[in-house]
C-alpha atoms as a PDB file:
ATOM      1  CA  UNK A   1      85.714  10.962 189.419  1.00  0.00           C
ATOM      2  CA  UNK A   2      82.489   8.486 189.973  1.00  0.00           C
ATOM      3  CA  UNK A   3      80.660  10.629 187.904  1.00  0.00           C
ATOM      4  CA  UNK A   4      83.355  10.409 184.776  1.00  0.00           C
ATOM      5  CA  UNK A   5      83.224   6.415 185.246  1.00  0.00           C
ATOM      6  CA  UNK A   6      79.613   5.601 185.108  1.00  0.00           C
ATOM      7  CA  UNK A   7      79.079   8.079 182.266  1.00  0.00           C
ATOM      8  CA  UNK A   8      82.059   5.898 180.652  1.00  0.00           C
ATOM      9  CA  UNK A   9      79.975   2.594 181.583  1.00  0.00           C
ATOM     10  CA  UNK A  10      76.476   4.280 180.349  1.00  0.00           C
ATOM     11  CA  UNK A  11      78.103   5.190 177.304  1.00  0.00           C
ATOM     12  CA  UNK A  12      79.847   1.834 176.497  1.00  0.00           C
ATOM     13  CA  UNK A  13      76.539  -0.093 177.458  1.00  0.00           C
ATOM     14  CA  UNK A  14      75.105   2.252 175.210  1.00  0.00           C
ATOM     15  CA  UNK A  15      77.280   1.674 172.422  1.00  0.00           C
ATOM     16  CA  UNK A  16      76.997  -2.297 173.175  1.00  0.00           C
ATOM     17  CA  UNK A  17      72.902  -2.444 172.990  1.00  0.00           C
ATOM     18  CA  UNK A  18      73.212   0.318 169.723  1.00  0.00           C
ATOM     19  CA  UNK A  19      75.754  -1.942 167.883  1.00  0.00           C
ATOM     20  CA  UNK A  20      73.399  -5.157 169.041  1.00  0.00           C
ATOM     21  CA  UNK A  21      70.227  -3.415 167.131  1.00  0.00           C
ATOM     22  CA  UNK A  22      72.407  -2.430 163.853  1.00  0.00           C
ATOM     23  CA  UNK A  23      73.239  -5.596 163.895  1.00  0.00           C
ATOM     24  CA  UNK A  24      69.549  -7.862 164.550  1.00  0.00           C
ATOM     25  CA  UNK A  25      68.008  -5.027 162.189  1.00  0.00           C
ATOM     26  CA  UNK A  26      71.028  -6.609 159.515  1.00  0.00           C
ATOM     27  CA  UNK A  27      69.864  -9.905 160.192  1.00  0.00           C
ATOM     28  CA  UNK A  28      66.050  -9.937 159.933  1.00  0.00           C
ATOM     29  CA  UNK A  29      66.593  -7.632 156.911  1.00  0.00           C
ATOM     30  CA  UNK A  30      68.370  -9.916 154.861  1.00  0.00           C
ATOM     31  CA  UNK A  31      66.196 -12.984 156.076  1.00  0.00           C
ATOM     32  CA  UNK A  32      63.685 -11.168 155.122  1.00  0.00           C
ATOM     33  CA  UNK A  33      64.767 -10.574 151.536  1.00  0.00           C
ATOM     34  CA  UNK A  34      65.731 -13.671 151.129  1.00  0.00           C
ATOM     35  CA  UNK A  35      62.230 -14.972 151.819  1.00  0.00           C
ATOM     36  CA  UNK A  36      60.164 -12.700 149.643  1.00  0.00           C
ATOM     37  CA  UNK A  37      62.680 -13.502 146.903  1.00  0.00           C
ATOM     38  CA  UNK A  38      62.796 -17.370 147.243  1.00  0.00           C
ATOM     39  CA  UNK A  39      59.109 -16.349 147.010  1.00  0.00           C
ATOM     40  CA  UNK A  40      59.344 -14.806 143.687  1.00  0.00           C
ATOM     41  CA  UNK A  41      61.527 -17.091 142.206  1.00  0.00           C
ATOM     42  CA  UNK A  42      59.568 -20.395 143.440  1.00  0.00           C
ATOM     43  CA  UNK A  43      56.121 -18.525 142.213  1.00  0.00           C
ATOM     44  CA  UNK A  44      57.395 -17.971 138.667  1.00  0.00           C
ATOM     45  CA  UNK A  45      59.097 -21.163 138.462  1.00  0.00           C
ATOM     46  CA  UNK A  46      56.031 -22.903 139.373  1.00  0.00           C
ATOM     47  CA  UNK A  47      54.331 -21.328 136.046  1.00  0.00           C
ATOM     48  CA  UNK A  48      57.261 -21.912 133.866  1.00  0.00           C
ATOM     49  CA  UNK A  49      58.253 -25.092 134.588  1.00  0.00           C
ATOM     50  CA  UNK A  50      56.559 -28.411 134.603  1.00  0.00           C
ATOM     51  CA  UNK A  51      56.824 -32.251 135.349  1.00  0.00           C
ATOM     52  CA  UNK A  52      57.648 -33.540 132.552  1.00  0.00           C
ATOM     53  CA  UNK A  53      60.981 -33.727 130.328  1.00  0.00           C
ATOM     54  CA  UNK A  54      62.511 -30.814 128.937  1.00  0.00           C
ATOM     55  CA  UNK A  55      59.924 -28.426 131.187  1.00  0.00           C
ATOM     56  CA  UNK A  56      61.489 -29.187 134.277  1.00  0.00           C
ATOM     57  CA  UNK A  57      64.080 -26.782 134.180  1.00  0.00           C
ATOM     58  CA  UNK A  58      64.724 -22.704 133.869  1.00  0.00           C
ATOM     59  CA  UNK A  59      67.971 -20.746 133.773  1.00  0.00           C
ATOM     60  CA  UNK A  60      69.321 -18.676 135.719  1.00  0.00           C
ATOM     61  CA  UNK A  61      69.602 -16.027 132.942  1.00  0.00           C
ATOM     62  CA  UNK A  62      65.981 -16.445 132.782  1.00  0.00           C
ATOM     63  CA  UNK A  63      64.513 -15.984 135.748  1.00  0.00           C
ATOM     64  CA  UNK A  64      67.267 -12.953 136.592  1.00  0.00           C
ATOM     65  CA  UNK A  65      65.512 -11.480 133.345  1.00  0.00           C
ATOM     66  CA  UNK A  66      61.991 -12.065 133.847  1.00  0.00           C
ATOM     67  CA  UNK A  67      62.154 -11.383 138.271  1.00  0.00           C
ATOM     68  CA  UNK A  68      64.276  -8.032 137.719  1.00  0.00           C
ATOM     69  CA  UNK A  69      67.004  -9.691 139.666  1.00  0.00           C
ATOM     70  CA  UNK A  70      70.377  -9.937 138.879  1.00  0.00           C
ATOM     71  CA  UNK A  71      71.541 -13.701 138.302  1.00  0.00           C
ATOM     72  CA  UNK A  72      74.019 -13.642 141.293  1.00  0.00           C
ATOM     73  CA  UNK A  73      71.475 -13.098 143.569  1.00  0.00           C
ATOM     74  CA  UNK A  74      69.091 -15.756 141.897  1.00  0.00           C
ATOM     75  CA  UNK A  75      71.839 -18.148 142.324  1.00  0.00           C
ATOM     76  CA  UNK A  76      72.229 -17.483 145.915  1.00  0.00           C
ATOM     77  CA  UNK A  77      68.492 -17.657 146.725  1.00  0.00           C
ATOM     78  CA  UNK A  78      68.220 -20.975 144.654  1.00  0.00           C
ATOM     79  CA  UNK A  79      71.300 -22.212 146.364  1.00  0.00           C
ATOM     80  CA  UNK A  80      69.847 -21.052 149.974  1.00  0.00           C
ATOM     81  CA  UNK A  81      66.411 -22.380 149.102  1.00  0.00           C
ATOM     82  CA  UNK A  82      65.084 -26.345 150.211  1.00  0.00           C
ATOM     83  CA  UNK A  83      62.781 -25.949 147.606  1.00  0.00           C
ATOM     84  CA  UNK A  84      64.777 -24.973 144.255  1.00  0.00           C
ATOM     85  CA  UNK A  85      66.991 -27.383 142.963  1.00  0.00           C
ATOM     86  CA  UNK A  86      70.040 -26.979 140.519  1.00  0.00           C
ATOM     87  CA  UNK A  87      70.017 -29.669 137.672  1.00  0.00           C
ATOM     88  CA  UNK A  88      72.783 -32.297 137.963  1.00  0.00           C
ATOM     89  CA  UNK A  89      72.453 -32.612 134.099  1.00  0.00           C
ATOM     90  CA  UNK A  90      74.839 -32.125 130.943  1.00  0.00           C
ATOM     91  CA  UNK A  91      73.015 -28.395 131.016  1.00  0.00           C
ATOM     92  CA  UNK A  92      74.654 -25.938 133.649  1.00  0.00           C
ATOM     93  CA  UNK A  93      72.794 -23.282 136.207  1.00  0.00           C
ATOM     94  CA  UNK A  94      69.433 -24.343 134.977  1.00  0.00           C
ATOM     95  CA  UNK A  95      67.140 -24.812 137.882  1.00  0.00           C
ATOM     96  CA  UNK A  96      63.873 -26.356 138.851  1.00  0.00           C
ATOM     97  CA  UNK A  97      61.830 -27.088 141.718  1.00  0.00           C
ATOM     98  CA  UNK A  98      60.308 -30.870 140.493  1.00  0.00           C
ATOM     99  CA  UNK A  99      62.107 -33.161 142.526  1.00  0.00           C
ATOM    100  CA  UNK A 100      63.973 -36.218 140.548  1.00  0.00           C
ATOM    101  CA  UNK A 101      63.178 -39.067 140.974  1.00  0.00           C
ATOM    102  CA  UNK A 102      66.518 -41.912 142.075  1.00  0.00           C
ATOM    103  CA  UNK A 103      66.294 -44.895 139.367  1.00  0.00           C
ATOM    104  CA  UNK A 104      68.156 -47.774 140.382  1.00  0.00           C
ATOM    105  CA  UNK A 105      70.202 -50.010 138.107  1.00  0.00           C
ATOM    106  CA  UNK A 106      69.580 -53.575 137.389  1.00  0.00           C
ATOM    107  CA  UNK A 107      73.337 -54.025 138.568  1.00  0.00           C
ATOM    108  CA  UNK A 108      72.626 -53.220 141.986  1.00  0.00           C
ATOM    109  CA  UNK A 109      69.452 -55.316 142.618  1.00  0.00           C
ATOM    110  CA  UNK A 110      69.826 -58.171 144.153  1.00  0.00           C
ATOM    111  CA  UNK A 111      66.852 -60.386 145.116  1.00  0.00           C
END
């Protein structure tokens, strides 16, 4: 009988480190993507975008197209990225990585 319940304990610690692995394997796998295609992205925006008006910004249609990814999963890496940002313009899913710069009104100055 001993012998039946540490081959039950072997086998569920088994099970328990096997499951752990799957699992940090998962993990690192899809930080890993992530970072070699916020990588990709950020590289070819850098070329195709630029600091001035009406260059700042690609689509996501765009970059999908010309990265061989599909434009869900350029969303998400934008969206995940500190470096990418989505415009807050009258133009939708059109991103860039030139921060903006805040202007202040004369309204809220106040000497």
């Amino acid at each position: 009988m001993a012998t039946v319940i540490e081959g039950v304990i072997v086998g569920g610690a088994g099970g328990a480190v096997a499951g752990m692995s799957v699992y940090l394997v998962q993990y690192f796998h899809s930080k890993f993507s992530l970072k070699i295609d916020e990588r990709i992205v950020y590289s070819w925006l850098e070329k195709n975008t630029s600091n001035e008006p009406g260059n700042q910004f690609r689509s996501t249609r765009a970059i999908a197209s010309w990265n061989n990814v599909t434009e869900d999963r350029v969303r998400f890496v934008c969206s995940q990225s500190k470096r990418i940002f989505l415009s807050t313009g009258k133009v939708e899913d059109i991103w860039g990585i030139h921060e903006r710069e805040e202007t202040l009104s004369t309204d809220f100055i106040h000497g």
